[in-house]
C-alpha atoms as a PDB file:
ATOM      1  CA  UNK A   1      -9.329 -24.327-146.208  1.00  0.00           C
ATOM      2  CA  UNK A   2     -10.542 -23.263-149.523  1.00  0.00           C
ATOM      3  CA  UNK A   3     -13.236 -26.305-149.750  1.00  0.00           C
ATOM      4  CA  UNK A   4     -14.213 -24.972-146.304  1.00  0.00           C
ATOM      5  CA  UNK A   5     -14.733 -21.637-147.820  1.00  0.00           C
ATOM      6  CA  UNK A   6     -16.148 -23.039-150.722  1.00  0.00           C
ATOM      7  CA  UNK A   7     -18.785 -25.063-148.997  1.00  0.00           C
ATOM      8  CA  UNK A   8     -19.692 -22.460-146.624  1.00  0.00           C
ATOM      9  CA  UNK A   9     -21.015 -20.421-149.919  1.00  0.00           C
ATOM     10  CA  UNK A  10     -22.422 -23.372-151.403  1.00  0.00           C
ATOM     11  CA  UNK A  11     -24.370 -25.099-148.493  1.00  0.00           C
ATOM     12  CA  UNK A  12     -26.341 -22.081-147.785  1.00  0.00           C
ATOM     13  CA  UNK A  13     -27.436 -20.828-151.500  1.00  0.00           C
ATOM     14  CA  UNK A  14     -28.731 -24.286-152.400  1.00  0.00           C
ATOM     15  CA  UNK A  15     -32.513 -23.045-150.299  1.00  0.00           C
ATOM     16  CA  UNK A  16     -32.210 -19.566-152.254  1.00  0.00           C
ATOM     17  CA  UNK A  17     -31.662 -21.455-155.665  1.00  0.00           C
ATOM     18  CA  UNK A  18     -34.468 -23.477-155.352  1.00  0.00           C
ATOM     19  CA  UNK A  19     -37.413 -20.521-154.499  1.00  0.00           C
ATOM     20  CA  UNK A  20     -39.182 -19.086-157.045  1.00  0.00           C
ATOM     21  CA  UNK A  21     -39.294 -14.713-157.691  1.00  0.00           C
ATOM     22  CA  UNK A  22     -36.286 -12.701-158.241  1.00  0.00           C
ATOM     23  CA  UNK A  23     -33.433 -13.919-155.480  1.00  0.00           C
ATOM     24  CA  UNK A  24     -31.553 -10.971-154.761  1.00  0.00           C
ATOM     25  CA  UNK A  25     -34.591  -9.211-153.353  1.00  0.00           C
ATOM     26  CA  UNK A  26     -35.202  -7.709-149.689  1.00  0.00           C
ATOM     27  CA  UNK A  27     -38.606  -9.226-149.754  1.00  0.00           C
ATOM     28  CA  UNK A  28     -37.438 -12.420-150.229  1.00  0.00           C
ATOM     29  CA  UNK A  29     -36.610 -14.245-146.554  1.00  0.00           C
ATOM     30  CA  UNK A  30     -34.325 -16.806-148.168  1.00  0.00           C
ATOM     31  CA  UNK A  31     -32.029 -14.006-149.964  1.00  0.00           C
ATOM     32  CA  UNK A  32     -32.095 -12.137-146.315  1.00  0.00           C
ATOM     33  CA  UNK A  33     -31.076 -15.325-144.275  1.00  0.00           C
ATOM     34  CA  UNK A  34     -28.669 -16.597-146.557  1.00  0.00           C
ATOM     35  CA  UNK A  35     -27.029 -12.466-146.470  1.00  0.00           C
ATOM     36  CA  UNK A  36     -27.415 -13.024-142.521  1.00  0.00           C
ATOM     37  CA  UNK A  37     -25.768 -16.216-142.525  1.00  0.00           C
ATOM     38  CA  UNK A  38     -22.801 -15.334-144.880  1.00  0.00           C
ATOM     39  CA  UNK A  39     -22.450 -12.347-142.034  1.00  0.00           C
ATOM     40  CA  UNK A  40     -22.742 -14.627-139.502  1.00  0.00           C
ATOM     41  CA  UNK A  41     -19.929 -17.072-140.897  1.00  0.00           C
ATOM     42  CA  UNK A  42     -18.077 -14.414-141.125  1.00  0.00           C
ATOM     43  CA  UNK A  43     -17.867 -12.596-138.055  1.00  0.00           C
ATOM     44  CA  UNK A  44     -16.821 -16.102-137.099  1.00  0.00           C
ATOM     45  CA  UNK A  45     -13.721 -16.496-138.861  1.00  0.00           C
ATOM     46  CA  UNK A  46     -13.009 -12.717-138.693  1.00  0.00           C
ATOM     47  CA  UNK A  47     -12.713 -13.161-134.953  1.00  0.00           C
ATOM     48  CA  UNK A  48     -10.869 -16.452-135.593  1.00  0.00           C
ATOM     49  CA  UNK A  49     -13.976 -18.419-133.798  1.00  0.00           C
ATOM     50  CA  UNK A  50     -12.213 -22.019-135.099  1.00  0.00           C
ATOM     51  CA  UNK A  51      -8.790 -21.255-134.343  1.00  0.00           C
ATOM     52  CA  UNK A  52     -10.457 -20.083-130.703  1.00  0.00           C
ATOM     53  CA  UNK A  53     -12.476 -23.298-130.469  1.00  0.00           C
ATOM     54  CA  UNK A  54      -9.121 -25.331-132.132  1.00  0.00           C
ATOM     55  CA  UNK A  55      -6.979 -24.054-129.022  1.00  0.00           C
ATOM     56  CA  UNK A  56      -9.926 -25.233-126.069  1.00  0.00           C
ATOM     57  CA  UNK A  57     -10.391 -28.308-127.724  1.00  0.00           C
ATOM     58  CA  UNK A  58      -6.351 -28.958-128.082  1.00  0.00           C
ATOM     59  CA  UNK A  59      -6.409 -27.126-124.927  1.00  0.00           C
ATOM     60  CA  UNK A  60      -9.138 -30.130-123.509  1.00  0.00           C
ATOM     61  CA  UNK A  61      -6.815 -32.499-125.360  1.00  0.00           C
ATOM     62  CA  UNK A  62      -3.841 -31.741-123.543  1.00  0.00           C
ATOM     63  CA  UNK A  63      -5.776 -32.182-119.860  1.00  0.00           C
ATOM     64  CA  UNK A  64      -7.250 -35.422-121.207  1.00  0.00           C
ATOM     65  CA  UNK A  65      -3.770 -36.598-122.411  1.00  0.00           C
ATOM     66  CA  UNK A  66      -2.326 -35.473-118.912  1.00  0.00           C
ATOM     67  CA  UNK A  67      -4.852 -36.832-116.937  1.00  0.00           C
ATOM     68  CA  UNK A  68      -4.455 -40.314-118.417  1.00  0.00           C
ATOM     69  CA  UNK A  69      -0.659 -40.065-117.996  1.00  0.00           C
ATOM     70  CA  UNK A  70      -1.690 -39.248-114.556  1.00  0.00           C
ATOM     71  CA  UNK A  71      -4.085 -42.097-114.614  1.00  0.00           C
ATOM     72  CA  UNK A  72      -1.472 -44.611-116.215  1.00  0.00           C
ATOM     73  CA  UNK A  73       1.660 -43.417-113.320  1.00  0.00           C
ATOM     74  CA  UNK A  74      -0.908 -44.221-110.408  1.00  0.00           C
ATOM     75  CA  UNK A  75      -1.539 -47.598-112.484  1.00  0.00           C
ATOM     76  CA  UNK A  76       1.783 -48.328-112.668  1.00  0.00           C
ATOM     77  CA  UNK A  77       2.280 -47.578-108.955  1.00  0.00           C
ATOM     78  CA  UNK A  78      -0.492 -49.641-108.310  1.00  0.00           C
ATOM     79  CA  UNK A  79       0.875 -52.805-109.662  1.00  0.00           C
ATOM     80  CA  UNK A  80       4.209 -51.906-108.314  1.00  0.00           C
ATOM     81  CA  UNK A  81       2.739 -51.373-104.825  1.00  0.00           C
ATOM     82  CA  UNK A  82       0.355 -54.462-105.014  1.00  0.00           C
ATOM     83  CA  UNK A  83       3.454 -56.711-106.029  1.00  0.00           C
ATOM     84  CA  UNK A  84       5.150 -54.796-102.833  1.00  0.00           C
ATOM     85  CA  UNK A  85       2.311 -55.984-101.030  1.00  0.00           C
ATOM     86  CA  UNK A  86       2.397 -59.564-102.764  1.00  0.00           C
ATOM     87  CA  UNK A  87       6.032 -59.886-101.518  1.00  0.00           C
ATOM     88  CA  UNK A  88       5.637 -58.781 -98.294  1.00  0.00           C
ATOM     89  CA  UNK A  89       2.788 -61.036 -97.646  1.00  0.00           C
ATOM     90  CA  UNK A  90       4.926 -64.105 -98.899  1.00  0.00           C
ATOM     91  CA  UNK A  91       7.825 -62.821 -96.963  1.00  0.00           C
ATOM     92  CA  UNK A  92       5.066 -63.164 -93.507  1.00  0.00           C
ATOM     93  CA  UNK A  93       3.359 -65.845 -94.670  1.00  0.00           C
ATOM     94  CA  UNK A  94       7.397 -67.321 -94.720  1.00  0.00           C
ATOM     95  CA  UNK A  95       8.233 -65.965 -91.763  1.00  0.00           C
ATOM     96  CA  UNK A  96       4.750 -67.317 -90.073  1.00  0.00           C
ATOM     97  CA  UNK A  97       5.208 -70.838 -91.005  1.00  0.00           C
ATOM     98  CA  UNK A  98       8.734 -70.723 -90.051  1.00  0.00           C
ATOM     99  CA  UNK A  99       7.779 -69.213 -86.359  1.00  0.00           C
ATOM    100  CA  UNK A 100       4.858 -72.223 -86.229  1.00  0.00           C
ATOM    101  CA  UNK A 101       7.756 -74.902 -87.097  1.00  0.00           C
ATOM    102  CA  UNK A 102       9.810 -73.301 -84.563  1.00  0.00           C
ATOM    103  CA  UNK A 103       6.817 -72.967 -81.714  1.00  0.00           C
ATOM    104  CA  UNK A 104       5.722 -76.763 -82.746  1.00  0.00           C
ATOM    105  CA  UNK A 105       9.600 -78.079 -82.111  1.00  0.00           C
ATOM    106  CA  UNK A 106       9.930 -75.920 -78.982  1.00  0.00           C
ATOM    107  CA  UNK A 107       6.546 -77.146 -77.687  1.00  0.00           C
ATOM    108  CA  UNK A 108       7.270 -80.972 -78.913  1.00  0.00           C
ATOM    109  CA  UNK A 109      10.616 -80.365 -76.976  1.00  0.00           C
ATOM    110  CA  UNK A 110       9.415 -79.012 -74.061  1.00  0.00           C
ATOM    111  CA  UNK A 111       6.877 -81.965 -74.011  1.00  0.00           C
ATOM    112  CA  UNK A 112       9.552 -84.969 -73.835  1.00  0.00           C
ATOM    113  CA  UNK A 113      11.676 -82.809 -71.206  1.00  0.00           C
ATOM    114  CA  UNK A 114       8.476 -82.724 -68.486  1.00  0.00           C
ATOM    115  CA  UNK A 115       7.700 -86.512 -69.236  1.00  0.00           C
ATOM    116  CA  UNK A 116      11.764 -86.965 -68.563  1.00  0.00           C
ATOM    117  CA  UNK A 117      11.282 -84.971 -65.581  1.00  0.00           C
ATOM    118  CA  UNK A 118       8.124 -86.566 -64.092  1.00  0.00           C
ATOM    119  CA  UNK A 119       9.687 -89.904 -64.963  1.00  0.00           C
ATOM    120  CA  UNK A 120      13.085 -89.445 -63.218  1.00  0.00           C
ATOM    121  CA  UNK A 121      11.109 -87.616 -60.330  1.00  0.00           C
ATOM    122  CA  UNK A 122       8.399 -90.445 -60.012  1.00  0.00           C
ATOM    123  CA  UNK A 123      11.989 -93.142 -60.531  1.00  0.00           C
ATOM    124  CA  UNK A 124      12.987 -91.349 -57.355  1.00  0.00           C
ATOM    125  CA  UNK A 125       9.903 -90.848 -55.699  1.00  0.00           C
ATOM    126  CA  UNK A 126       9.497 -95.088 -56.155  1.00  0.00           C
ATOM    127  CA  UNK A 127      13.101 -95.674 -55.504  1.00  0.00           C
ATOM    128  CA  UNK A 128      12.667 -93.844 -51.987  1.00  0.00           C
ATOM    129  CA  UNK A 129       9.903 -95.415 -51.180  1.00  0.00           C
ATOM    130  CA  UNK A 130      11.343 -98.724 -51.636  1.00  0.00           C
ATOM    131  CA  UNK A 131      14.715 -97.958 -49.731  1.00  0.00           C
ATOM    132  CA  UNK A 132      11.600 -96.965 -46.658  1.00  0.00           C
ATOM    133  CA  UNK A 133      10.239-100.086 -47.163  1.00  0.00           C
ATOM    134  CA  UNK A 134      13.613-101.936 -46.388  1.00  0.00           C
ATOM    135  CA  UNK A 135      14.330 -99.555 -43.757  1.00  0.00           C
ATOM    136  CA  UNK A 136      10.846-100.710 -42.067  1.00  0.00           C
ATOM    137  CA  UNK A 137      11.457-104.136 -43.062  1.00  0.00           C
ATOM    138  CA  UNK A 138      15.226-104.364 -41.648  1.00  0.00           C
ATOM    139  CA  UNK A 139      13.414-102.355 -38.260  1.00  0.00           C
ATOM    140  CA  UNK A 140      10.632-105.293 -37.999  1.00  0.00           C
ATOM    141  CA  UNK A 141      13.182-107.647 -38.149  1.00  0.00           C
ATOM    142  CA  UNK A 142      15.381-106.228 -35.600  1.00  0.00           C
ATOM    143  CA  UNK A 143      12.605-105.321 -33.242  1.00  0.00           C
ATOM    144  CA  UNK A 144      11.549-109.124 -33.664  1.00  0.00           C
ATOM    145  CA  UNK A 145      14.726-110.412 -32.985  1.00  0.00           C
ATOM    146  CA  UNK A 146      15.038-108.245 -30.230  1.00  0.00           C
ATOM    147  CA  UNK A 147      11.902-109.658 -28.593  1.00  0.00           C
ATOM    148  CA  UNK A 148      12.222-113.247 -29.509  1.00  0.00           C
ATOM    149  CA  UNK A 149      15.587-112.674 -27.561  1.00  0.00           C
ATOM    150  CA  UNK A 150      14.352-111.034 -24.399  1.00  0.00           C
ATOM    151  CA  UNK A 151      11.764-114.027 -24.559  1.00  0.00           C
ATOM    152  CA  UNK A 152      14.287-116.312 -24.783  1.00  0.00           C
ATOM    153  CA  UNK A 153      16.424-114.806 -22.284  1.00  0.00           C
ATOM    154  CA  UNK A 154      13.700-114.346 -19.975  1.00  0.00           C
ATOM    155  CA  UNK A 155      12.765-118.183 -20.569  1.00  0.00           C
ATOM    156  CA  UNK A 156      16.240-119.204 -19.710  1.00  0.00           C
ATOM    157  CA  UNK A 157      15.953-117.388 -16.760  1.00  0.00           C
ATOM    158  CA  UNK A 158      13.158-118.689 -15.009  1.00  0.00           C
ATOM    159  CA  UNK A 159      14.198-122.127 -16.124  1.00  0.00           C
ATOM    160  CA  UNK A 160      16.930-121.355 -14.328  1.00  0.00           C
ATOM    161  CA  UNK A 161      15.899-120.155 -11.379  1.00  0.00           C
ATOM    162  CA  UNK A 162      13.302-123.142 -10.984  1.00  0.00           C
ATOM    163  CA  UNK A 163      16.327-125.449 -11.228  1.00  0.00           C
ATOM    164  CA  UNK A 164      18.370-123.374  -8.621  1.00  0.00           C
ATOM    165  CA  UNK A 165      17.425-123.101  -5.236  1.00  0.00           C
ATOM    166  CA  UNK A 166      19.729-120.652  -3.944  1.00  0.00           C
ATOM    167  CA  UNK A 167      19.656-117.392  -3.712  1.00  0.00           C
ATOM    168  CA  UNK A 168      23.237-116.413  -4.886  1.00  0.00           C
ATOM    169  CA  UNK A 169      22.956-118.454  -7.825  1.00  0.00           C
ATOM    170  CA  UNK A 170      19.791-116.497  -8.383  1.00  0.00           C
ATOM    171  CA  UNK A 171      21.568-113.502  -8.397  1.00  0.00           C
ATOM    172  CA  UNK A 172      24.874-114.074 -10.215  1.00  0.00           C
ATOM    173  CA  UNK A 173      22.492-115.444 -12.547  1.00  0.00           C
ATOM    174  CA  UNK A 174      20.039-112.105 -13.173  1.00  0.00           C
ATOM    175  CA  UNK A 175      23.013-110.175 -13.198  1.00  0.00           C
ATOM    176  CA  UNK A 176      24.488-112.186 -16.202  1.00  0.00           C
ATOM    177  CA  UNK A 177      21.110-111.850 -17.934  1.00  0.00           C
ATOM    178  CA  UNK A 178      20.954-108.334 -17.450  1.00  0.00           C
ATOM    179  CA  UNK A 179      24.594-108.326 -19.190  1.00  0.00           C
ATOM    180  CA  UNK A 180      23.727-110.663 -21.650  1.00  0.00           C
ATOM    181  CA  UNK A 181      20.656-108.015 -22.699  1.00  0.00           C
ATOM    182  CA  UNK A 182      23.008-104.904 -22.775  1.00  0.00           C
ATOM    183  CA  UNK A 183      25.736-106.349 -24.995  1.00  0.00           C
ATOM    184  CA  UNK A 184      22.914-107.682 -27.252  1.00  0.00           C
ATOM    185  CA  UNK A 185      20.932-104.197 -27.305  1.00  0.00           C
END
């Protein structure tokens, strides 16, 4: 503090010590603004003008250091919150392709059971259709037998009755016929 003093004397004689006539003279405007300077430095410290300006600036200081605390917390609950967000984004993106596996084996699943089902329904569907087909088939058959025998029959008959002249015989003999056709029916 006493260089500060010191230099506060110094600094502001060094103009008055280098003009020329008697220094400590009214008429001389160095001598006058070096008296209104010491005044002026003076008043200053009398009215503690650095320790005033010491307190703001630690005063400053102090906000500064606060806000970058400030500054540094919401950093640091930045990164925690992004690496939050990092997590929970791997946890989805987990969950996601675990849901897709899922919905592609429920889908690949659900495909084989409908080709099973359209293949035992179109087994069934063919199997009918074939069981018709013999129905039909065994129906022909019988229907053609049926006919080729009433053809017969009715062959026999009138091969009969050429080679019978009498009229019982002719009788007894459609009434046998008609017997013949009932039993067979």
């Amino acid at each position: 503090m006493i260089r500060f003093g010191l230099c506060l004397f110094v600094i502001p004689l060094s103009p008055a010590l280098a003009a020329s006539g008697p220094f400590f003279s009214l008429y001389n405007t160095d001598f006058i603004v070096t008296i209104s300077f010491v005044i002026f430095v003076s008043a200053i410290v009398y009215f503690k003008a650095p320790q005033f300006a010491a307190k703001l600036i630690d005063g400053q200081i102090d906000q500064i250091r606060d806000q970058i605390e400030r500054a540094a917390d919401l950093c640091r609950e930045a990164r925690e919150s992004l690496q939050e967000a990092k997590a929970e984004r791997e946890a989805t993106d987990s969950q996601a392709d675990r849901i897709d596996e899922q919905a592609s084996a429920a889908s690949q699943s659900q495909i084989e059971n409908a080709r099973r089902v359209i293949k035992e329904s179109s087994d069934r569907r063919i199997q009918a259709a074939v069981e018709q087909v013999a129905t039909a088939e065994k129906m022909a058959q019988k229907a053609i037998q049926n006919q080729a025998l009433d053809d017969a029959l009715d062959a026999a008959a009138r091969e009969m009755i050429a080679t019978l002249s009498t009229s019982g015989s002719e009788l007894i003999m459609a009434h046998a016929i008609e017997e013949v056709r009932e039993h067979i029916g």
